[in-house]
N, C-alpha and C. Protein backbone atom coordinates (compact mmCIF):
# COMPACT_ATOMS: atom_id res chain seq x y z
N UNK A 1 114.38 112.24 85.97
CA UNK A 1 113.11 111.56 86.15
C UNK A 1 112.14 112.52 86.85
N UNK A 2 110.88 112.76 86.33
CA UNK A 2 110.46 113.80 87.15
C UNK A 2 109.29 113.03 88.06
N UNK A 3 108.89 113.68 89.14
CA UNK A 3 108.55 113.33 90.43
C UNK A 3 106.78 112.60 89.95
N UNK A 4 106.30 112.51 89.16
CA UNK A 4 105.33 111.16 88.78
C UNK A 4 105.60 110.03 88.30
N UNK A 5 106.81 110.09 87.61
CA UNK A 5 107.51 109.12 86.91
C UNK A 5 107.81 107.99 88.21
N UNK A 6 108.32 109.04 89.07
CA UNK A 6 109.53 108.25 90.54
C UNK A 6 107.76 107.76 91.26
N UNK A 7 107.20 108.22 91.35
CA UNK A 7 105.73 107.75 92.28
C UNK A 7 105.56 106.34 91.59
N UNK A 8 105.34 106.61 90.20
CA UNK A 8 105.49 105.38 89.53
C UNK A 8 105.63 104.53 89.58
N UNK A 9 107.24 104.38 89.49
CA UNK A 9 108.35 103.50 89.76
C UNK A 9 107.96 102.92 91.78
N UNK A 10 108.42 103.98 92.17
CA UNK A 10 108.05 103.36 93.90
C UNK A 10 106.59 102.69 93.93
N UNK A 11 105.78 102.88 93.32
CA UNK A 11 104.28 102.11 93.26
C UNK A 11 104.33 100.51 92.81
N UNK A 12 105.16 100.64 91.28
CA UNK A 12 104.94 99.44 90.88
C UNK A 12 106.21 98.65 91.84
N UNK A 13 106.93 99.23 92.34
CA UNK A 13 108.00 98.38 93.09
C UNK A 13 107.59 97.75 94.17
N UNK A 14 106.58 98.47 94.88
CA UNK A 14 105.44 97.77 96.00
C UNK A 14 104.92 96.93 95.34
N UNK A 15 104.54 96.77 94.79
CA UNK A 15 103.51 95.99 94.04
C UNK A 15 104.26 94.50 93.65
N UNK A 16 105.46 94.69 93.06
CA UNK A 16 106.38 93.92 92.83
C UNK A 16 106.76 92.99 94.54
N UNK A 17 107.48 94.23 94.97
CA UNK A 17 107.69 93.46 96.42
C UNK A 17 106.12 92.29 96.88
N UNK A 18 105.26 93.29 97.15
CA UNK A 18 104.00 92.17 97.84
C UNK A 18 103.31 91.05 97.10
N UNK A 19 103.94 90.99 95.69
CA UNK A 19 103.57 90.07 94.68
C UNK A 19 104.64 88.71 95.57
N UNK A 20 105.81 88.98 96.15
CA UNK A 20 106.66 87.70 96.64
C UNK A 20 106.06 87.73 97.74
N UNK A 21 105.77 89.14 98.75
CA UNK A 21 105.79 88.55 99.76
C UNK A 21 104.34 88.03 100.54
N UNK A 22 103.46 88.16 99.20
CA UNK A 22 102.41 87.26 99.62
C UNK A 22 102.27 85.74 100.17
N UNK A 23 103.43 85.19 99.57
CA UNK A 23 103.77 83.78 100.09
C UNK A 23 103.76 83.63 101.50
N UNK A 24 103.81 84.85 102.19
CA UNK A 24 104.49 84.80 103.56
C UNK A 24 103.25 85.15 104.13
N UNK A 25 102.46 86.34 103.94
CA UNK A 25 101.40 87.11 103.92
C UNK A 25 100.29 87.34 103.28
N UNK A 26 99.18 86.55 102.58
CA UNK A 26 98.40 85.86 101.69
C UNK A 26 97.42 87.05 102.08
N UNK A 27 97.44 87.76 102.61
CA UNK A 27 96.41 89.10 103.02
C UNK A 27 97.02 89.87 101.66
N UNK A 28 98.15 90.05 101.33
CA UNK A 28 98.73 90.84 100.54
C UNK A 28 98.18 90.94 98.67
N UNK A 29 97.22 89.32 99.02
CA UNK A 29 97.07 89.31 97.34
C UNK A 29 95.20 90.72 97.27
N UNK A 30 95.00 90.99 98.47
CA UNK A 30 94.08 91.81 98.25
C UNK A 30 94.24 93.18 98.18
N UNK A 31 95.55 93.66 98.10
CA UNK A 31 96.22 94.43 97.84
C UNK A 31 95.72 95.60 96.27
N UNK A 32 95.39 96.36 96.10
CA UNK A 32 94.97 97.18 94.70
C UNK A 32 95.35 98.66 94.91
N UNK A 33 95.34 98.55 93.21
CA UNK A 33 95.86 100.55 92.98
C UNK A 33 94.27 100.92 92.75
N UNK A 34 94.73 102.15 93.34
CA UNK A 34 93.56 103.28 92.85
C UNK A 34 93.79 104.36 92.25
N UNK A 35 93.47 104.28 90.42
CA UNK A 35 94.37 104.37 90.03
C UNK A 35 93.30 106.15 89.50
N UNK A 36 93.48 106.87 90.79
CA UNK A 36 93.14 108.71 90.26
C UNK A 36 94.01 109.48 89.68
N UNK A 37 95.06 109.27 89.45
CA UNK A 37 96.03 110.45 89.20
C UNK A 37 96.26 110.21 87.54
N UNK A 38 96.96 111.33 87.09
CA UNK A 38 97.51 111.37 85.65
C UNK A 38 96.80 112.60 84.93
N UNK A 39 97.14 112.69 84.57
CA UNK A 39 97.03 113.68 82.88
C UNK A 39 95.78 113.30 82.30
N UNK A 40 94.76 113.41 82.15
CA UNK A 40 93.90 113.05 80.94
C UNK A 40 93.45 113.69 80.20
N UNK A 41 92.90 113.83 79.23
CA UNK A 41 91.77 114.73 78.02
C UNK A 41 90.65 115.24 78.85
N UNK A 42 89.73 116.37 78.54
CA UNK A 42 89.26 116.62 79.36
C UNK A 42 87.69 115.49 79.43
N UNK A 43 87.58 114.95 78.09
CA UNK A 43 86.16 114.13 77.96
C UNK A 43 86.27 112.85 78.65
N UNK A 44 87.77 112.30 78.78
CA UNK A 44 88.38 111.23 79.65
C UNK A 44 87.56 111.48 80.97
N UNK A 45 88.19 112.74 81.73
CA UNK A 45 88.20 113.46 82.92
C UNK A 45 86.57 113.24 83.11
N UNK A 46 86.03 114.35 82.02
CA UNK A 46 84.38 114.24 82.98
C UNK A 46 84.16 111.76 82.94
N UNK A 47 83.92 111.46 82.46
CA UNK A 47 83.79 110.54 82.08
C UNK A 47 84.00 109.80 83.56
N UNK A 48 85.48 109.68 84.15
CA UNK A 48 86.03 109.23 85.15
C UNK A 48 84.91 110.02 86.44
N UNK A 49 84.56 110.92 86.60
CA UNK A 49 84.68 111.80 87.72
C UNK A 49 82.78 111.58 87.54
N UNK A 50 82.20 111.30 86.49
CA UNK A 50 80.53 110.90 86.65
C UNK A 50 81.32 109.44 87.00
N UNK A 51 82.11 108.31 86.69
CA UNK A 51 81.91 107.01 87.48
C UNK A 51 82.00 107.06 89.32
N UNK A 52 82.70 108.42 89.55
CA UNK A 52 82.77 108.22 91.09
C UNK A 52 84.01 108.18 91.50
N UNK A 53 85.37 109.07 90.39
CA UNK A 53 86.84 109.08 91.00
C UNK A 53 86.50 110.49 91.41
N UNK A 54 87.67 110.36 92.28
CA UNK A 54 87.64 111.98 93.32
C UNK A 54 88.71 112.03 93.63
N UNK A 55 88.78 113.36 93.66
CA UNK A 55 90.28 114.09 93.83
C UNK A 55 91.08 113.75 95.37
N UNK A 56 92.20 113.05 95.62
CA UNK A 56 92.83 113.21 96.65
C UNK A 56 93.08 111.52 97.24
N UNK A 57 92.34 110.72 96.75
CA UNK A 57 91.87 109.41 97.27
C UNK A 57 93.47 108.72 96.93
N UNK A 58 93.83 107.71 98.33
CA UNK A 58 95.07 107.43 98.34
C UNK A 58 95.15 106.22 97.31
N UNK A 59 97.16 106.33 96.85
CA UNK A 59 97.08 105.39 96.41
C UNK A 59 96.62 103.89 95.79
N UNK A 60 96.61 103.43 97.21
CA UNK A 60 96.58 102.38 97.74
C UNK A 60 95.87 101.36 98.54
N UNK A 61 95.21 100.57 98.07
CA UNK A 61 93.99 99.79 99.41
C UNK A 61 94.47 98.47 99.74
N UNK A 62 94.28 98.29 100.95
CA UNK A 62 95.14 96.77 100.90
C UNK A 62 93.35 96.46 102.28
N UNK A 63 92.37 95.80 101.79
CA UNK A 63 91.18 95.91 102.62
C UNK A 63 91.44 94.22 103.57
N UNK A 64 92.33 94.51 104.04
CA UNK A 64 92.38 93.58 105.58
C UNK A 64 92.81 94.17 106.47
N UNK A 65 91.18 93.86 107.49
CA UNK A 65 91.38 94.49 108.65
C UNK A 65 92.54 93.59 109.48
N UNK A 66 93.12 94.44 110.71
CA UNK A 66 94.41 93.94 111.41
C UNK A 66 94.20 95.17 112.60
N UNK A 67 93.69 94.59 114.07
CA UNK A 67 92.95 95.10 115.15
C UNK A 67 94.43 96.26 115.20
N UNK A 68 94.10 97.92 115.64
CA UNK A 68 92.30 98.17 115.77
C UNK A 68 92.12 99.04 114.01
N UNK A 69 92.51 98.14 113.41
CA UNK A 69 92.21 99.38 111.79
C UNK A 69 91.19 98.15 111.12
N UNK A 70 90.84 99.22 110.18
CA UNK A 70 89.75 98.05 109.17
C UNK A 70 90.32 98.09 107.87
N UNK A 71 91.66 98.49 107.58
CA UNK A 71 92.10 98.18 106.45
C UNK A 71 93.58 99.17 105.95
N UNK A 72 93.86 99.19 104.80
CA UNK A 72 94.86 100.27 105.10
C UNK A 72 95.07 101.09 103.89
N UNK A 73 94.75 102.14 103.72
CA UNK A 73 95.40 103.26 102.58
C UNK A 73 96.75 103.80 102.45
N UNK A 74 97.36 103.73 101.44
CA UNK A 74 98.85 104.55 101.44
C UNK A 74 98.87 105.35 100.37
N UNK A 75 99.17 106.27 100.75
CA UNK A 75 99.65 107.64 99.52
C UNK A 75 100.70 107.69 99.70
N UNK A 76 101.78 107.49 98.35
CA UNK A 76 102.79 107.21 97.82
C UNK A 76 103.70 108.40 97.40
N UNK A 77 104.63 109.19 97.51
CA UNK A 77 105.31 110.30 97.47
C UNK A 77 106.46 110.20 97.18
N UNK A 78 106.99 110.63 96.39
CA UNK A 78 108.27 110.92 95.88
C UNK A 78 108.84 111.68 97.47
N UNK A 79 110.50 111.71 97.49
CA UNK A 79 110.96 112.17 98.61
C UNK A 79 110.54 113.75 98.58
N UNK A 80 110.62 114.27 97.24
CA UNK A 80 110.37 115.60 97.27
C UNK A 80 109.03 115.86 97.39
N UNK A 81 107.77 115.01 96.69
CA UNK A 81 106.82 115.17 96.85
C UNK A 81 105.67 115.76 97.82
N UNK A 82 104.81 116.48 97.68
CA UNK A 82 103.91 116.58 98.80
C UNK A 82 102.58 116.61 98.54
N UNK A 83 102.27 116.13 99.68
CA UNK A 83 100.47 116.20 99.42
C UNK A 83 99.64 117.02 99.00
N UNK A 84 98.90 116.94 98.33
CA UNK A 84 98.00 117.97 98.12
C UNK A 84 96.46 118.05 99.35
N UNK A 85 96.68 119.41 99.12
CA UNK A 85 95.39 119.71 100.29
C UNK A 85 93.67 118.29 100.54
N UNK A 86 93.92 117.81 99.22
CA UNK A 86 92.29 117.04 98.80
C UNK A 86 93.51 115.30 99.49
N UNK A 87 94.83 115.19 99.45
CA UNK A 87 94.96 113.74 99.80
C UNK A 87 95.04 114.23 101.31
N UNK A 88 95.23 115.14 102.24
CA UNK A 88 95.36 115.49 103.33
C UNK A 88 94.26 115.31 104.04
N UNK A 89 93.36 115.69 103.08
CA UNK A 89 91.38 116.00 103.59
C UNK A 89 91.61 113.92 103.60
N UNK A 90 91.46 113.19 102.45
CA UNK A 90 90.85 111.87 102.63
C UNK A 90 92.28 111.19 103.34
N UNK A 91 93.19 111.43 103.58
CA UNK A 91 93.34 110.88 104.84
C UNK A 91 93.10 111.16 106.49
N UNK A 92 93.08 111.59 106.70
CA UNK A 92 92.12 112.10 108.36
C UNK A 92 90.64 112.08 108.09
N UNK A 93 90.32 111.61 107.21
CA UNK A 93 88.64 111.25 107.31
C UNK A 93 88.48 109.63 106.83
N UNK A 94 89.72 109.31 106.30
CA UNK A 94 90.01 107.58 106.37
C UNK A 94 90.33 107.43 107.79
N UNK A 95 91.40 107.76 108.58
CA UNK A 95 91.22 108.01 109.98
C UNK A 95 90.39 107.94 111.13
N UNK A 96 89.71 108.98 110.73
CA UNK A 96 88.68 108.76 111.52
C UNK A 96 87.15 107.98 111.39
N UNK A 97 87.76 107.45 110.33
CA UNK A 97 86.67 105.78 110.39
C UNK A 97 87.34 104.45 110.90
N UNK A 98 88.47 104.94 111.29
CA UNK A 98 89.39 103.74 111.44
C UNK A 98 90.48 103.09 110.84
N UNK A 99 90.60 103.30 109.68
CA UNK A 99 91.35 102.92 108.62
C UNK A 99 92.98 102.95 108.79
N UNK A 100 93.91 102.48 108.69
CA UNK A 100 95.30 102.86 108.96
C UNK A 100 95.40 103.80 107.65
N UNK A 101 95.55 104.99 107.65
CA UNK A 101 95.91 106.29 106.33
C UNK A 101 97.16 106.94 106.43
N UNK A 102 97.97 106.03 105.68
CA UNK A 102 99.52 106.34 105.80
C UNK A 102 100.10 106.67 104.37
N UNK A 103 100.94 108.31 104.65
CA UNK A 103 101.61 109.04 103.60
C UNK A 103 103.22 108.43 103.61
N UNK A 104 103.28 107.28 103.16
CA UNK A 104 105.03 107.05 102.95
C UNK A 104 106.21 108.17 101.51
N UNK A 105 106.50 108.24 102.19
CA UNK A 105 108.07 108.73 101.51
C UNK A 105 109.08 107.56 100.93
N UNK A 106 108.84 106.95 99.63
CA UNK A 106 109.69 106.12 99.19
C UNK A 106 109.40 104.68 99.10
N UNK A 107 109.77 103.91 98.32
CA UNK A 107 109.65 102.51 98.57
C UNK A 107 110.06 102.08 99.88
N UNK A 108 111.21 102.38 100.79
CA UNK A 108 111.07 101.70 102.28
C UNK A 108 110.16 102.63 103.05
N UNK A 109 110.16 103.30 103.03
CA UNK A 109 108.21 103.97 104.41
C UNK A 109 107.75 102.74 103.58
N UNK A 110 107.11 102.57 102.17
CA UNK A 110 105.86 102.06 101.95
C UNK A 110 105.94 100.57 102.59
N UNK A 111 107.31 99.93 102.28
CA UNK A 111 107.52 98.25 102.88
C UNK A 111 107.03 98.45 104.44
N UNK A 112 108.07 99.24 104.90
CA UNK A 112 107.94 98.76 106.33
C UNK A 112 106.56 99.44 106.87
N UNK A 113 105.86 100.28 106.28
CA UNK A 113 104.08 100.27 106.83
C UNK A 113 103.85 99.04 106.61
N UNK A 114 103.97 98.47 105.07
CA UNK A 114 102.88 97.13 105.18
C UNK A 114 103.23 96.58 105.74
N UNK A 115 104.78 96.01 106.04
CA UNK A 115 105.14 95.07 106.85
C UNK A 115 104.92 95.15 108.20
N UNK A 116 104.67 96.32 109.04
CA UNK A 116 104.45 96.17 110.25
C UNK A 116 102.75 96.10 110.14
N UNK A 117 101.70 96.46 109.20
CA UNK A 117 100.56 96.41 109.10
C UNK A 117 100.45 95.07 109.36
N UNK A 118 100.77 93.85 108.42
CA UNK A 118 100.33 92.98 108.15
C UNK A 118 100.56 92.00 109.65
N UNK A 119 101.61 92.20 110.18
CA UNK A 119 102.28 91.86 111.00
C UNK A 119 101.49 92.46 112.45
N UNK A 120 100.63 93.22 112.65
CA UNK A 120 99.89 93.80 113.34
C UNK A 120 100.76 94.83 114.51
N UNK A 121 102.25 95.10 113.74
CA UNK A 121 102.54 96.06 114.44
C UNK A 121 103.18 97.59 114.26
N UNK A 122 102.03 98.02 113.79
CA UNK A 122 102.03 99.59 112.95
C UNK A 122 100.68 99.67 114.55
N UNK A 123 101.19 100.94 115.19
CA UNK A 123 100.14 101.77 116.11
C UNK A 123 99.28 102.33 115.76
N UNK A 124 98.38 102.67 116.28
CA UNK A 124 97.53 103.87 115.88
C UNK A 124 98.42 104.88 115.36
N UNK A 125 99.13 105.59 116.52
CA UNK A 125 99.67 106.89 116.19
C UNK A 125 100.81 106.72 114.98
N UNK A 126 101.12 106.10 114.37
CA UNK A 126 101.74 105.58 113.71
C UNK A 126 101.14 105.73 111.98
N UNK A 127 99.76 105.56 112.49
CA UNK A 127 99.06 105.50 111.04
C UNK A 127 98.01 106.69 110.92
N UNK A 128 98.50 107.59 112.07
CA UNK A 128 98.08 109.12 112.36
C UNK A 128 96.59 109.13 112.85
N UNK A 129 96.11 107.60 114.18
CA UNK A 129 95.01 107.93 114.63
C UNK A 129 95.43 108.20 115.91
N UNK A 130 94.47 109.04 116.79
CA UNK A 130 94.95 109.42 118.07
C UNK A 130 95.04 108.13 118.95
N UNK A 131 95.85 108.08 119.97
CA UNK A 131 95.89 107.26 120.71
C UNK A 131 94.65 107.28 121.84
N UNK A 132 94.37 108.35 121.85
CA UNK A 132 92.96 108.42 122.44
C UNK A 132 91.74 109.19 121.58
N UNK A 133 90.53 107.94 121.42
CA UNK A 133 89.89 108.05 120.66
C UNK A 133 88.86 109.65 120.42
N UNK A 134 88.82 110.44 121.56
CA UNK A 134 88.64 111.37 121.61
C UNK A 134 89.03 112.80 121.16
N UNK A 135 90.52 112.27 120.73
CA UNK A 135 91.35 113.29 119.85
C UNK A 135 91.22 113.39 118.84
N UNK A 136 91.38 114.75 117.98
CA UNK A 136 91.58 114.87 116.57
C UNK A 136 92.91 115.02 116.16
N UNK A 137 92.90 113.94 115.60
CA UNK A 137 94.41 114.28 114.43
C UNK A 137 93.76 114.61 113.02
N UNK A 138 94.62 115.13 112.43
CA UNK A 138 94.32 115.83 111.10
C UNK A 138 95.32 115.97 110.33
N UNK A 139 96.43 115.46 110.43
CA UNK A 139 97.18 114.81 109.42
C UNK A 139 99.08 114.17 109.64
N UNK A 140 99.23 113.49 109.73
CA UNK A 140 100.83 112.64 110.15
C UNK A 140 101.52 112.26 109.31
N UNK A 141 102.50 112.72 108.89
CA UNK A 141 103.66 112.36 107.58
C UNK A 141 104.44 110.75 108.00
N UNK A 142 105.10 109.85 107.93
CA UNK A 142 105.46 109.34 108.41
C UNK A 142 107.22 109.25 107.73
């Protein structure tokens, strides 16, 4: 299986999971892909990129705020996977607007972020903002 295939698979398996566990967590049905990545033609490509897609933008938006974030991004990674320099840049500048911007490794990182998100107990430092607002962080694997 090669390592977009497995992003894939761990994506739609989130998706699957928060489809039940919205019952529990009704924040979860606002949950959406963002869907930048893949292969395209190049007339596809310009096409996408005049509507306003950009290189690096996470996964994942789940837009309920849960004190002190205003919402939460996840970029999704195969175990082997790694970020590229442009998802590194838009997370620490999701960050530092507030946002919880979390790089999980696998379908469990991705559960147990949301689940402690939703649950309001994922930290700052946790979702790679400084614990003191004066600091720069600039990027946290989890």
């Amino acid at each position: 299986m090669t390592r977009r295939n497995e992003e894939h698979r761990i994506q739609a398996a989130v998706f699957k999971w928060a489809k039940y566990a919205s019952s529990k967590h009704p924040c979860l049905r606002l949950m959406f892909a963002i869907p930048n990545g893949g292969a395209r033609d190049e007339i596809t490509g310009a096409m996408l990129k005049a509507e306003g897609v950009k290189a690096g933008v996470p996964d994942i938006f789940l837009p309920h705020p849960v004190e002190p974030f205003h919402g939460l991004f996840l970029e999704l990674k195969s175990s082997k996977g790694r970020p590229t320099p442009e998802q590194r840049e838009w997370l620490m500048r999701l960050r530092h607007r507030g946002y919880a911007a979390v790089l999980c490794r696998g379908f469990d990182q991705a559960i147990d972020t949301l689940s402690r998100y939703v649950t309001g107990q994922l930290t700052p430092g946790e979702a790679g903002l400084p614990e003191n607002p004066n600091t720069r962080t600039y990027y946290v694997e989890r």
